[in-house]
N, C-alpha and C. Protein backbone atom coordinates (compact mmCIF):
# COMPACT_ATOMS: atom_id res chain seq x y z
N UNK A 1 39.84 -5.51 -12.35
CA UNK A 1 38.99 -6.64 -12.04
C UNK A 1 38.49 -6.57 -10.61
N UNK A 2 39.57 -6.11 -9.59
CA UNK A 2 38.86 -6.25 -8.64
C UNK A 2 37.71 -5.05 -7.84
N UNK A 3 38.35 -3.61 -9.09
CA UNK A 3 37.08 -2.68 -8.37
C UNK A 3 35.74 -3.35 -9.11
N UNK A 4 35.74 -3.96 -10.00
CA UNK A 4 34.44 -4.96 -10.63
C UNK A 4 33.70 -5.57 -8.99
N UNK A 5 34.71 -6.34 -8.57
CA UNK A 5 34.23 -7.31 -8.07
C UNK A 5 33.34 -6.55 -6.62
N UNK A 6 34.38 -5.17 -6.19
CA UNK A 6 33.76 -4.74 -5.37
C UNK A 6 32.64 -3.91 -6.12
N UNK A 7 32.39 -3.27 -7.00
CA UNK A 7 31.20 -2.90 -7.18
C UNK A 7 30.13 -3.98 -7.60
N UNK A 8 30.34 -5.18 -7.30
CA UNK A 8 29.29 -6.15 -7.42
C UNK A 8 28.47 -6.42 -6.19
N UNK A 9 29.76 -6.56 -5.34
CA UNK A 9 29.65 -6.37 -4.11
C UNK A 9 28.85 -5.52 -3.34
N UNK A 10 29.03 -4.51 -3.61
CA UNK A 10 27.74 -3.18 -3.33
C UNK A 10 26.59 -3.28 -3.75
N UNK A 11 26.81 -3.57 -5.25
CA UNK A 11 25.36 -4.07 -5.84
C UNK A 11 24.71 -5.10 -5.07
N UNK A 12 24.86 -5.78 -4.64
CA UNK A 12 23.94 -7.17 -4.41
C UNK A 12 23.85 -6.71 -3.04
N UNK A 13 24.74 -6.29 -1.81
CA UNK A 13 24.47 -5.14 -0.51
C UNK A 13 22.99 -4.83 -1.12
N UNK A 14 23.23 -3.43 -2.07
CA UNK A 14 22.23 -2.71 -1.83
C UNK A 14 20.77 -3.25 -2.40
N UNK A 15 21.08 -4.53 -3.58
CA UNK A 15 19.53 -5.15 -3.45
C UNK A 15 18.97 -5.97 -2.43
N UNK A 16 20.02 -6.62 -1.28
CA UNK A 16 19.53 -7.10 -0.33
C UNK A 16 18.29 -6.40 0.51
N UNK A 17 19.34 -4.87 0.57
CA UNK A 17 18.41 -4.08 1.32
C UNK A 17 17.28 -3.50 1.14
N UNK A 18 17.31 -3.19 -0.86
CA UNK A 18 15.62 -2.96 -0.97
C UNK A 18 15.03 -4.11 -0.94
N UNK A 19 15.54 -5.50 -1.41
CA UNK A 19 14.34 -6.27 -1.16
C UNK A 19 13.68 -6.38 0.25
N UNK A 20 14.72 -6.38 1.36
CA UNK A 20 14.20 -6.18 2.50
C UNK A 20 12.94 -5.29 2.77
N UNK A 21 12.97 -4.05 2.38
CA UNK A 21 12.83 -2.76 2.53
C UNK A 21 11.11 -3.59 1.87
N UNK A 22 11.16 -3.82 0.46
CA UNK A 22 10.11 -3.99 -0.28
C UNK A 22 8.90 -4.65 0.64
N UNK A 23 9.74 -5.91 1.04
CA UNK A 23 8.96 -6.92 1.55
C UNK A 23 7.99 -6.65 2.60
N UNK A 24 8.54 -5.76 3.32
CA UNK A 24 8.34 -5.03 4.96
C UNK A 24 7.38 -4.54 4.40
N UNK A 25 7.23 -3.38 3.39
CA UNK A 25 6.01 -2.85 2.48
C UNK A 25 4.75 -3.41 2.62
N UNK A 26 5.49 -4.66 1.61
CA UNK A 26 4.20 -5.78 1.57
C UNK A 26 3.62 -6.37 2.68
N UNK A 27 4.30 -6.44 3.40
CA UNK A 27 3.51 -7.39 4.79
C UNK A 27 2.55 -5.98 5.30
N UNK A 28 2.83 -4.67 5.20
CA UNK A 28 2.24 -3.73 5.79
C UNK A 28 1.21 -3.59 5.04
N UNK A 29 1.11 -3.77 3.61
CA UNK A 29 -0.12 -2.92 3.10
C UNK A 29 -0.86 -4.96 3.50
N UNK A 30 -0.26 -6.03 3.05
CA UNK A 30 -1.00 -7.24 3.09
C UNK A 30 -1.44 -6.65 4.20
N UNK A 31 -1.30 -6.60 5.85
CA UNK A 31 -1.87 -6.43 6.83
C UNK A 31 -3.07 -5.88 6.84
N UNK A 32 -3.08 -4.25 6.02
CA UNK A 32 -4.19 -2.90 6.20
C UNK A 32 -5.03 -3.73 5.44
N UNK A 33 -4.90 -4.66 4.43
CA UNK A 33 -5.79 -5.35 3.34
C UNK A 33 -6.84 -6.41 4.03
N UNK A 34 -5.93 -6.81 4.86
CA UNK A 34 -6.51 -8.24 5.96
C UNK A 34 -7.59 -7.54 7.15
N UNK A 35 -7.07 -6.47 7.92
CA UNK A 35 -7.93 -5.78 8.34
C UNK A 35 -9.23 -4.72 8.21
N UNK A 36 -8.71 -4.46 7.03
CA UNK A 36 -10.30 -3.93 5.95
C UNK A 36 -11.07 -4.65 5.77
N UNK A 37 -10.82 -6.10 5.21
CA UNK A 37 -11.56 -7.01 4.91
C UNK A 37 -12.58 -7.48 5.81
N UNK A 38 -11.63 -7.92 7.16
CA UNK A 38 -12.53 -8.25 8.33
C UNK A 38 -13.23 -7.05 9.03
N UNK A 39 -13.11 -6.05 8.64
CA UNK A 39 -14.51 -4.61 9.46
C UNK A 39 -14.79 -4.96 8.13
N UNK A 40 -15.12 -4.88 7.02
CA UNK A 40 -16.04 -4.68 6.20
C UNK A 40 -17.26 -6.12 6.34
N UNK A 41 -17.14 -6.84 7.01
CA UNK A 41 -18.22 -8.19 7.23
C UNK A 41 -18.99 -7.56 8.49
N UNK A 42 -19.00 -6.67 8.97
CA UNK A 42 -19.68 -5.69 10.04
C UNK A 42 -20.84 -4.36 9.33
N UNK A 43 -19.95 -4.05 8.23
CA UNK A 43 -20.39 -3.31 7.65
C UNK A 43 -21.34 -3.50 6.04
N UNK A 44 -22.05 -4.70 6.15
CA UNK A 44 -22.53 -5.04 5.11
C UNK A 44 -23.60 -4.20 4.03
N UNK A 45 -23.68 -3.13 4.32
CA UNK A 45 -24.35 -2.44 2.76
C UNK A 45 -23.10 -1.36 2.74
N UNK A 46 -22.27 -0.89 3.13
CA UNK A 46 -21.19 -0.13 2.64
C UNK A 46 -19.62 -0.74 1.58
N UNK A 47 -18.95 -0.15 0.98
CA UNK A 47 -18.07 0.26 0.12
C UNK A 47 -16.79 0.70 0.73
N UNK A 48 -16.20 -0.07 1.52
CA UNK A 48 -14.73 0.51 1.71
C UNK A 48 -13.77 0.66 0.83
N UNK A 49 -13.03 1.59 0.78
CA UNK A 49 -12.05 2.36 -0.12
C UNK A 49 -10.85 2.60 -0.12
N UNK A 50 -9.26 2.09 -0.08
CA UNK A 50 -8.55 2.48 0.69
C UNK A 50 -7.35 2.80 -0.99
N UNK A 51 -6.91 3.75 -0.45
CA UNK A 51 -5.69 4.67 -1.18
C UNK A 51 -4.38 5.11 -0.78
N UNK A 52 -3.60 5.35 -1.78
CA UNK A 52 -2.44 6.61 -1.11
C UNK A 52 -3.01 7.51 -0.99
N UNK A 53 -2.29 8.54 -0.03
CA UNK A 53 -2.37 9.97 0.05
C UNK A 53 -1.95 10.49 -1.07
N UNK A 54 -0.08 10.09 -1.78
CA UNK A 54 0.15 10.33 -2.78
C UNK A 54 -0.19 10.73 -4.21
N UNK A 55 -1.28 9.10 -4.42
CA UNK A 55 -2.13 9.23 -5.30
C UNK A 55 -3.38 10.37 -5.31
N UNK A 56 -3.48 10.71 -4.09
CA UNK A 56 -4.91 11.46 -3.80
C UNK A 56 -4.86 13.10 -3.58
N UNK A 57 -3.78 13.69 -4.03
CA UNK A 57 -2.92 15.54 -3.57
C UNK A 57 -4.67 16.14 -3.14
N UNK A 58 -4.11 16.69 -1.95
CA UNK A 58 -5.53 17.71 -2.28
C UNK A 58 -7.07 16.71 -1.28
N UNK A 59 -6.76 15.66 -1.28
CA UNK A 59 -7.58 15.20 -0.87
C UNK A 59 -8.03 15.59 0.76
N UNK A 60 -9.40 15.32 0.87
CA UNK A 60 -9.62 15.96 2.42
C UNK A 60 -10.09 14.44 3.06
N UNK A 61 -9.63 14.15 4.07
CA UNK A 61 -10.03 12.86 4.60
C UNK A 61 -10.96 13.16 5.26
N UNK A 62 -11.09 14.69 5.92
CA UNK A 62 -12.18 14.99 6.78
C UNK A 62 -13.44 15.50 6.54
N UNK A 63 -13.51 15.56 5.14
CA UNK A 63 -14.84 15.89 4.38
C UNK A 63 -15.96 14.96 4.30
N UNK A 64 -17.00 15.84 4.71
CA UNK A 64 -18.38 14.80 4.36
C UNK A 64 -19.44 15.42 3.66
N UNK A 65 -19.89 14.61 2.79
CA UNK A 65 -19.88 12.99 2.50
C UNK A 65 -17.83 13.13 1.25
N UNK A 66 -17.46 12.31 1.95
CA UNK A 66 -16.16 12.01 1.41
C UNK A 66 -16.05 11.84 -0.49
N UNK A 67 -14.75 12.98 -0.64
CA UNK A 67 -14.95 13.07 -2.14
C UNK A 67 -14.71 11.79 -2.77
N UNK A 68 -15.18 11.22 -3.98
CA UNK A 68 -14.21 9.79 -4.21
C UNK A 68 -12.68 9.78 -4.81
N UNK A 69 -12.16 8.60 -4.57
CA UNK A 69 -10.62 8.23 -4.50
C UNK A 69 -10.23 8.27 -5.86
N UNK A 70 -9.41 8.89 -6.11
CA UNK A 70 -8.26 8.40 -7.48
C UNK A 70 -7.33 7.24 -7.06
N UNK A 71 -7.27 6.60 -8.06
CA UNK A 71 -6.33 5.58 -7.91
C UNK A 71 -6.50 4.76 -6.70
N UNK A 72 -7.77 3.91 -6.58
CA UNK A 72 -8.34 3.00 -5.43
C UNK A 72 -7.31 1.65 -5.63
N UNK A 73 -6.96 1.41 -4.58
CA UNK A 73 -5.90 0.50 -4.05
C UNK A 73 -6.69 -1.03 -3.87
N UNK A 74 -7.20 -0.88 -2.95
CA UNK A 74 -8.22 -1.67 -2.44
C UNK A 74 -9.92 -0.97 -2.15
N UNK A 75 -10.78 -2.08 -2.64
CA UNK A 75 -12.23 -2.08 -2.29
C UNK A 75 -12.78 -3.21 -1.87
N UNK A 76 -13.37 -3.25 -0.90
CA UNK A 76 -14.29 -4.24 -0.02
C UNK A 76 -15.56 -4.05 0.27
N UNK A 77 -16.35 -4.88 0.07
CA UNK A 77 -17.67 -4.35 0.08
C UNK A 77 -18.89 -5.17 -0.56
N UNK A 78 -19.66 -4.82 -0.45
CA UNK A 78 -20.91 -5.89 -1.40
C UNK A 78 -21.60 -4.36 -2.08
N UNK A 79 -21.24 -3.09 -1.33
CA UNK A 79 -21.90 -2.11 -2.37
C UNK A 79 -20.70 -1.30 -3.32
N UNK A 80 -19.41 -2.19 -3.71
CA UNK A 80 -18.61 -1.51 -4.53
C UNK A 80 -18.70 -1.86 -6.05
């Protein structure tokens, strides 16, 4: 009963810490989301685009005119 109790114990430890972990996530991508938004009211006939790298293997950020995104995260824009 009581290695139960300590492996409960661990359990709920270690979801503390991803939820932590998660949240921190979220406030980071909410942030990149909040700041796209506001340059894109500057940029009124363009299409902002924002992605993982993950999602994107292979991708060249430094290519022009820029290839388009797999798996678009966020878009802002009046020309998307």
């Amino acid at each position: 009963m009581k290695s139960h109790e300590a492996t409960i114990k661990h359990l709920e430890a270690y979801a503390k810490r991803e939820d932590k972990a998660l949240r921190g996530l979220a406030a980071t991508r909410d942030s990149a989301a909040t700041k796209l938004k506001a340059a894109q009211k500057n940029l009124a006939a363009y299409c902002t685009k924002a992605a993982y790298a993950s999602d994107n293997p292979g991708y060249n950020a430094d290519a022009s005119p820029a290839a388009p995104l797999k798996k678009v995260q966020l878009a802002v824009g009046p020309a998307c």
